[in-house]
C-alpha atoms as a PDB file:
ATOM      1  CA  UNK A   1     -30.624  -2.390 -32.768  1.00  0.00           C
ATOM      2  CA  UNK A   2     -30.467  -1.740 -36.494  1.00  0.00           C
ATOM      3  CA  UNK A   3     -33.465  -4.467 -37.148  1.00  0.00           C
ATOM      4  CA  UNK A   4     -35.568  -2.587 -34.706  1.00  0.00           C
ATOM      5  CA  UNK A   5     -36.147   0.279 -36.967  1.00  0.00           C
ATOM      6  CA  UNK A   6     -36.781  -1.573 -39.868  1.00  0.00           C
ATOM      7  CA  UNK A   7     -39.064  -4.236 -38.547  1.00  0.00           C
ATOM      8  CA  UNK A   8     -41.206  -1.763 -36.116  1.00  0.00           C
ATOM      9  CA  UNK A   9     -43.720   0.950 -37.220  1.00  0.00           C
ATOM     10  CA  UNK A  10     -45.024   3.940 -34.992  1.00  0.00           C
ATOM     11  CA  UNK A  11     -48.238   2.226 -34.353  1.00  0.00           C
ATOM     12  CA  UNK A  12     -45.789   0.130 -31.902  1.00  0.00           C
ATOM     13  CA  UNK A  13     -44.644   3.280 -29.532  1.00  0.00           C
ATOM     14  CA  UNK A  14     -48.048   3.732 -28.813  1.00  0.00           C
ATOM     15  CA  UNK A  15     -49.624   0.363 -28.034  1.00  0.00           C
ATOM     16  CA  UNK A  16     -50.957   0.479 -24.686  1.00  0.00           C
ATOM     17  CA  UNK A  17     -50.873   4.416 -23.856  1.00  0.00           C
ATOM     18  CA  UNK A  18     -53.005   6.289 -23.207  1.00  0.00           C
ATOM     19  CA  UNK A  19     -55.329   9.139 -25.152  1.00  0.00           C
ATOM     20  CA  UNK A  20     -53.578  12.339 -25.686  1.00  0.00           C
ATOM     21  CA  UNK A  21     -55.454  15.185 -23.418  1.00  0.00           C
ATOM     22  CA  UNK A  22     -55.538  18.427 -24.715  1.00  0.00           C
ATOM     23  CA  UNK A  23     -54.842  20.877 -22.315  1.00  0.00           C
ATOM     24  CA  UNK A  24     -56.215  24.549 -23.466  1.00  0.00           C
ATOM     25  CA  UNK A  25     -54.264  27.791 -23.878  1.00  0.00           C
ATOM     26  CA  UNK A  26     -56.963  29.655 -21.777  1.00  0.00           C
ATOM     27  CA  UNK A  27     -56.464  27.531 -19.045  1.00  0.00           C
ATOM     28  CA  UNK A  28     -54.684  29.013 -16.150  1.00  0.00           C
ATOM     29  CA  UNK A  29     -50.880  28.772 -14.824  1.00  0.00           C
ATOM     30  CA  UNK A  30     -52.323  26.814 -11.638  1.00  0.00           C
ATOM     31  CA  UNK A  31     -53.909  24.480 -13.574  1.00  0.00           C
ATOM     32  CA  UNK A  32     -51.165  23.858 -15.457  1.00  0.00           C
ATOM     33  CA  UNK A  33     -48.918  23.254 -12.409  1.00  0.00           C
ATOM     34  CA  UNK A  34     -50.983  20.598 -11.776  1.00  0.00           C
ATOM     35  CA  UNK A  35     -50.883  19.243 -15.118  1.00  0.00           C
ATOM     36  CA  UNK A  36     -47.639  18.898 -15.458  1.00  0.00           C
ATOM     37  CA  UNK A  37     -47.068  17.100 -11.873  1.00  0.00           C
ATOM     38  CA  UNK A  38     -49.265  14.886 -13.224  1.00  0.00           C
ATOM     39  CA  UNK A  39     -47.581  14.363 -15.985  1.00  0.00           C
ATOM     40  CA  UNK A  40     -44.461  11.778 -16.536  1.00  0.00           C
ATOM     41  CA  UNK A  41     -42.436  14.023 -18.952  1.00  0.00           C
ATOM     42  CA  UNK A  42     -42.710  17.202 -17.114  1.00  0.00           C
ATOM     43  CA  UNK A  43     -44.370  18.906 -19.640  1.00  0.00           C
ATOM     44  CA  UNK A  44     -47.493  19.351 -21.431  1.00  0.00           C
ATOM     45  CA  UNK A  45     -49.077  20.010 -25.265  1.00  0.00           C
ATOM     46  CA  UNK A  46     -50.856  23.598 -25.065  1.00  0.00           C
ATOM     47  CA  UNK A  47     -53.578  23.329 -27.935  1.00  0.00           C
ATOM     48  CA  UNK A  48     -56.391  26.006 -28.770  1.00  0.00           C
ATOM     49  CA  UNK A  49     -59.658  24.640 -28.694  1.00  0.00           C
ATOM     50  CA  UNK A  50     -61.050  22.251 -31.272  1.00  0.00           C
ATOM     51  CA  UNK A  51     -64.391  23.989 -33.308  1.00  0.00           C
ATOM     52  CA  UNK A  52     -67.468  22.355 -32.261  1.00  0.00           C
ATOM     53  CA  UNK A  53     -69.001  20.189 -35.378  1.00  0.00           C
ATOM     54  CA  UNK A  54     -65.816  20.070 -37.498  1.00  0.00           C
ATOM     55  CA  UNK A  55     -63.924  16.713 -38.482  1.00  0.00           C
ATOM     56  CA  UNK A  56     -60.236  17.381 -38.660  1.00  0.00           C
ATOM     57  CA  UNK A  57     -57.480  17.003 -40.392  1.00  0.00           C
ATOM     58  CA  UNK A  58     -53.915  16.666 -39.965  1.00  0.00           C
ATOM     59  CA  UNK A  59     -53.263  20.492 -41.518  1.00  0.00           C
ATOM     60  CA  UNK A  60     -55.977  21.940 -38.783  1.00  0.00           C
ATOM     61  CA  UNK A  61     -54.969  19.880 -35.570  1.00  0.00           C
ATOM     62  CA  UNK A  62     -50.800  21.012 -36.580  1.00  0.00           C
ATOM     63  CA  UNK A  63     -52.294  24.761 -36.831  1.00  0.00           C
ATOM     64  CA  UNK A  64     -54.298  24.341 -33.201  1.00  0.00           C
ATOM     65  CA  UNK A  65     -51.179  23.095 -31.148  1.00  0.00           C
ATOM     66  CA  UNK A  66     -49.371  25.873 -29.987  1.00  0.00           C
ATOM     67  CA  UNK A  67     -46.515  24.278 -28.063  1.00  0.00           C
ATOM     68  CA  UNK A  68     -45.344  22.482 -25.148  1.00  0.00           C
ATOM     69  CA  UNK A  69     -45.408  23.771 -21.668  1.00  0.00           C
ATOM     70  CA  UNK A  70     -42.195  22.677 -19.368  1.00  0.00           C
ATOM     71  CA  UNK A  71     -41.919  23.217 -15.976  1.00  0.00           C
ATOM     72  CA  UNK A  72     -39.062  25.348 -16.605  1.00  0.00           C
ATOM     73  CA  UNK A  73     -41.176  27.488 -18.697  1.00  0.00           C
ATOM     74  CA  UNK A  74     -43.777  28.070 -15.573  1.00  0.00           C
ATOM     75  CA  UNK A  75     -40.700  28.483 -12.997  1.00  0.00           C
ATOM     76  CA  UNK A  76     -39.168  31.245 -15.294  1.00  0.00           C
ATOM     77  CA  UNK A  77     -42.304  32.938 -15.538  1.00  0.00           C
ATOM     78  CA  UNK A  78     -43.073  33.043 -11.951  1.00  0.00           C
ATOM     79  CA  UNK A  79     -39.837  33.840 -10.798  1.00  0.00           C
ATOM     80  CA  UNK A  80     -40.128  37.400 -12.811  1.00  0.00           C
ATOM     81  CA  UNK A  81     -40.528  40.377 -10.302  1.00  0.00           C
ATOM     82  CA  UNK A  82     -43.802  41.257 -11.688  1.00  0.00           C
ATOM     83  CA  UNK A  83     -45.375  37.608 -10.502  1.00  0.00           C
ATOM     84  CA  UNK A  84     -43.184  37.690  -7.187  1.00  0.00           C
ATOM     85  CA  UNK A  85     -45.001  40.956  -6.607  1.00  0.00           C
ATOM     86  CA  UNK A  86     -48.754  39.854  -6.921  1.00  0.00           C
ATOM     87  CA  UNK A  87     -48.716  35.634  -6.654  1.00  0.00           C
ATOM     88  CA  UNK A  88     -52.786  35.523  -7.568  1.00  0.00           C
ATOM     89  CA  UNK A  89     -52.853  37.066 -10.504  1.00  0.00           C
ATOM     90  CA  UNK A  90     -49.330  35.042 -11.597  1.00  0.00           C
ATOM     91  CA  UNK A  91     -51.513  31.797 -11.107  1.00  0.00           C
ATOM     92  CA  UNK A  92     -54.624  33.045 -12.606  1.00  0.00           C
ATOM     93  CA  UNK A  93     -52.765  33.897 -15.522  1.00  0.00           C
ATOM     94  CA  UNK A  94     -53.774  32.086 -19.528  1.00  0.00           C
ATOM     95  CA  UNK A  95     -50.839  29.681 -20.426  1.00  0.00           C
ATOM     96  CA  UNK A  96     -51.229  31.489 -23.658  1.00  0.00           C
ATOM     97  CA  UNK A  97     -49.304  34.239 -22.104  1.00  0.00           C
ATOM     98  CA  UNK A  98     -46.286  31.940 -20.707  1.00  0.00           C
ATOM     99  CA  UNK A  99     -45.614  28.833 -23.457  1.00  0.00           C
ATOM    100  CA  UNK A 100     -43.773  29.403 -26.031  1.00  0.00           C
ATOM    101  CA  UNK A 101     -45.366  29.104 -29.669  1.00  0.00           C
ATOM    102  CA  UNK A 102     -43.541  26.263 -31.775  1.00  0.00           C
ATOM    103  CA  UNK A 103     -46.586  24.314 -33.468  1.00  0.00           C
ATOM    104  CA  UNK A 104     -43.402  22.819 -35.370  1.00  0.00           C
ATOM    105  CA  UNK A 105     -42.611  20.843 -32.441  1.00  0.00           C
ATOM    106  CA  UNK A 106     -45.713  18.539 -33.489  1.00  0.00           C
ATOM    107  CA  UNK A 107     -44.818  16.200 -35.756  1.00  0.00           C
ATOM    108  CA  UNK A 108     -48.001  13.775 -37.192  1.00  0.00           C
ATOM    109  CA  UNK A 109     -47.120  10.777 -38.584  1.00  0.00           C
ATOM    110  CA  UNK A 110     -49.001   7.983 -40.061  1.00  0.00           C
ATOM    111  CA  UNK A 111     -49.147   4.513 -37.597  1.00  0.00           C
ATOM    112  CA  UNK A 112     -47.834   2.468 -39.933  1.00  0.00           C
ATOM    113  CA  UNK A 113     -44.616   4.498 -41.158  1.00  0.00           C
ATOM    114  CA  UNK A 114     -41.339   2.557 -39.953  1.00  0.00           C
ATOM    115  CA  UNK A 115     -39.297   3.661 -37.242  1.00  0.00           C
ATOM    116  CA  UNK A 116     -36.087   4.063 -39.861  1.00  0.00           C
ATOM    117  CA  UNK A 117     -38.423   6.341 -41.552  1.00  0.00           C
ATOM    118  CA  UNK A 118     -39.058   8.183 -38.704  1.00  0.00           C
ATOM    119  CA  UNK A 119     -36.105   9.092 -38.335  1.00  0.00           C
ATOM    120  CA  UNK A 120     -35.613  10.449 -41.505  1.00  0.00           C
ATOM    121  CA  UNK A 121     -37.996  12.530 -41.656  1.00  0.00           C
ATOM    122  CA  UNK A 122     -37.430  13.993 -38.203  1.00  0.00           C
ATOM    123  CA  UNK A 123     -33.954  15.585 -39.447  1.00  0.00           C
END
């Protein structure tokens, strides 16, 4: 087990996977319901939109994510008397309004940085 974090580099986790989608704090609770039964982890990364024309870098794209959307976050939110109350607007509602902001849970790190590193510098 030991050898696998010193002869593997990040590049290796994501071999094969695919692109990253962003999905938008201004889109809509529905939307996101669908998003996340679409997607394997139960989650999804809440990001505000890129600028149009500007190359990134790592400091911008870790100040657009805003955090990750569960499906225990959109559960709690529509279970709250006020959403019980009036359903349409609950789904209609920006995800902005029901994540939680942690851009800290984004982590970028360079393909070719070893697995043992990784670690490291997780903790």
């Amino acid at each position: 087990m030991a050898s696998v974090l010193v002869y593997h580099v990040v590049g290796d986790l994501t071999v094969g996977k695919p692109e990253l989608v962003e999905f938008h704090e201004t889109e809509t609770v529905e939307s996101a319901i669908r998003a996340i039964a679409e997607s394997p982890e139960g989650s999804i990364p809440v990001w505000k939109k890129r600028s149009q024309g500007v190359i990134e870098n790592s400091d911008m794209r870790q100040t657009r994510f805003v955090g990750i959307l569960s499906s225990f976050d959109v559960v709690g939110f529509l279970a709250k008397s006020s959403c019980l109350e009036d359903q349409d607007k609950a789904l209609k509602t920006p995800v902005s309004e029901v994540v939680v902001r942690n851009n800290y849970m984004l982590k970028l790190v360079d393909p070719g940085t070893r697995l043992g590193n990784l670690v490291f510098a997780l903790y």
